[in-house]
Protein backbone atom coordinates (compact mmCIF):
# COMPACT_ATOMS: atom_id res chain seq x y z
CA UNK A 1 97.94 93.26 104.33
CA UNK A 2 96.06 90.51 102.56
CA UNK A 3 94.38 91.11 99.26
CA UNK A 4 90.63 91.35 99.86
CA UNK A 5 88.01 89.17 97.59
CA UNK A 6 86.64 91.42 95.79
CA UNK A 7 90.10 92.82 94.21
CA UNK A 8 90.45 90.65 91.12
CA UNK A 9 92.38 92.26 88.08
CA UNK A 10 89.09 91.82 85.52
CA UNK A 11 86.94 94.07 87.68
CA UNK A 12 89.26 96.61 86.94
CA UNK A 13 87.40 98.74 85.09
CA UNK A 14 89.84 102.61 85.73
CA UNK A 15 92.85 102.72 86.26
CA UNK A 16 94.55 106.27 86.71
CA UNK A 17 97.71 107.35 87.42
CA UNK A 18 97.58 110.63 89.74
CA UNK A 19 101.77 111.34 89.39
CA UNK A 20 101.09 113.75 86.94
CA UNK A 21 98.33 115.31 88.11
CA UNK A 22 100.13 115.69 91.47
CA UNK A 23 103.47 117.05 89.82
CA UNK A 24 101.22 119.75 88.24
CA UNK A 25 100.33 121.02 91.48
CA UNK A 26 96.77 119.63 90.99
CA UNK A 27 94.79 117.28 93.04
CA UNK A 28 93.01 114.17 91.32
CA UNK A 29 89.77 113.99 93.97
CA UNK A 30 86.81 115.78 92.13
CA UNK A 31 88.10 113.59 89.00
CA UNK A 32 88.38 110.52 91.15
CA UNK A 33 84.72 111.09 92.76
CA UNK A 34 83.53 111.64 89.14
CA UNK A 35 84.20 107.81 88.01
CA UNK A 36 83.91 106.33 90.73
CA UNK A 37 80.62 107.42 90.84
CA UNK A 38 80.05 105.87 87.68
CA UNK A 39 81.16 102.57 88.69
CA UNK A 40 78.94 99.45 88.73
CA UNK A 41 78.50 97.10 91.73
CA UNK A 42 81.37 94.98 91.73
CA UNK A 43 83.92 97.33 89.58
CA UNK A 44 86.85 98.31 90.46
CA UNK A 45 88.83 101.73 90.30
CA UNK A 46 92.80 101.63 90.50
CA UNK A 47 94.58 104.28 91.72
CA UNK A 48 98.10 104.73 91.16
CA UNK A 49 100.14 107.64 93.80
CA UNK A 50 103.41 108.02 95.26
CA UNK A 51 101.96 107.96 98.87
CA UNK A 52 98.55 106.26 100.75
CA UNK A 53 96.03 109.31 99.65
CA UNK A 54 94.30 108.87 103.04
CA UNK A 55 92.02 111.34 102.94
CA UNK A 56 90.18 110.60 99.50
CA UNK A 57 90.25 106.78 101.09
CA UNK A 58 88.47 108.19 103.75
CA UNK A 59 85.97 110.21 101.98
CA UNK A 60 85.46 107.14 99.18
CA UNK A 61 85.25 104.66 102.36
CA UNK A 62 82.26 107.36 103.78
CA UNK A 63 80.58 106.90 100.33
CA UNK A 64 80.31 103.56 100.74
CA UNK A 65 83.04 102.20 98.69
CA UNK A 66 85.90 99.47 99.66
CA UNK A 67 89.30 100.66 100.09
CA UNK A 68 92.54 98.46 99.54
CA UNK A 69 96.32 100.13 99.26
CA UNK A 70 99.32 98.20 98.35
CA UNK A 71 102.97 99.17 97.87
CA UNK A 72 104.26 98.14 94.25
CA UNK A 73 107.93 97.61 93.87
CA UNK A 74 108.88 100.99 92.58
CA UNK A 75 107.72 102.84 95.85
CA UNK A 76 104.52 103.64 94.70
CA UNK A 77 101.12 102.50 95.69
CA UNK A 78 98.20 100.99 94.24
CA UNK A 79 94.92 102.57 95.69
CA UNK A 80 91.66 100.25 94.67
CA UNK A 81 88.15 101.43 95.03
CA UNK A 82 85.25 98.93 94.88
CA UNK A 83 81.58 99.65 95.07
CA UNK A 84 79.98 96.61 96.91
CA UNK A 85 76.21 95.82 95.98
């Protein structure tokens, strides 16, 4: 799948890793919801799991957000959240 326009490293602005949140038998959505809602237009919130967390891309694409997953080499994926103007 090709990268869309709006993912550029800078805009970056969270990046968390859900692995150990998952391995505690916990799930990272109302934490996830919480900063994304604090993003700007234009920022970007990375999302590290072991699998495509389709139903928080779901609810993030219903709030209006941009959703873009890609596999990294180690099997895991990269989940990025964008809030468009």
């Amino acid at each position: 799948m090709e990268k869309p326009g709006w993912l550029r490293p800078e805009k970056i602005k969270i990046s968390l890793d859900a692995r150990p949140i998952l391995a505690s038998g916990e799930h990272p959505l109302e934490r996830v919801l919480n900063e994304t809602g604090a993003l700007l237009p234009g920022e970007i919130y990375e999302l590290i799991t072991p699998f495509p967390p389709m139903p928080m891309i779901d609810k993030l694409n219903a709030l209006g957000f941009e959703c873009h997953t890609e596999p990294d080499p180690q099997g895991l994926f990269r989940n990025y959240f964008c809030r468009l103007e």
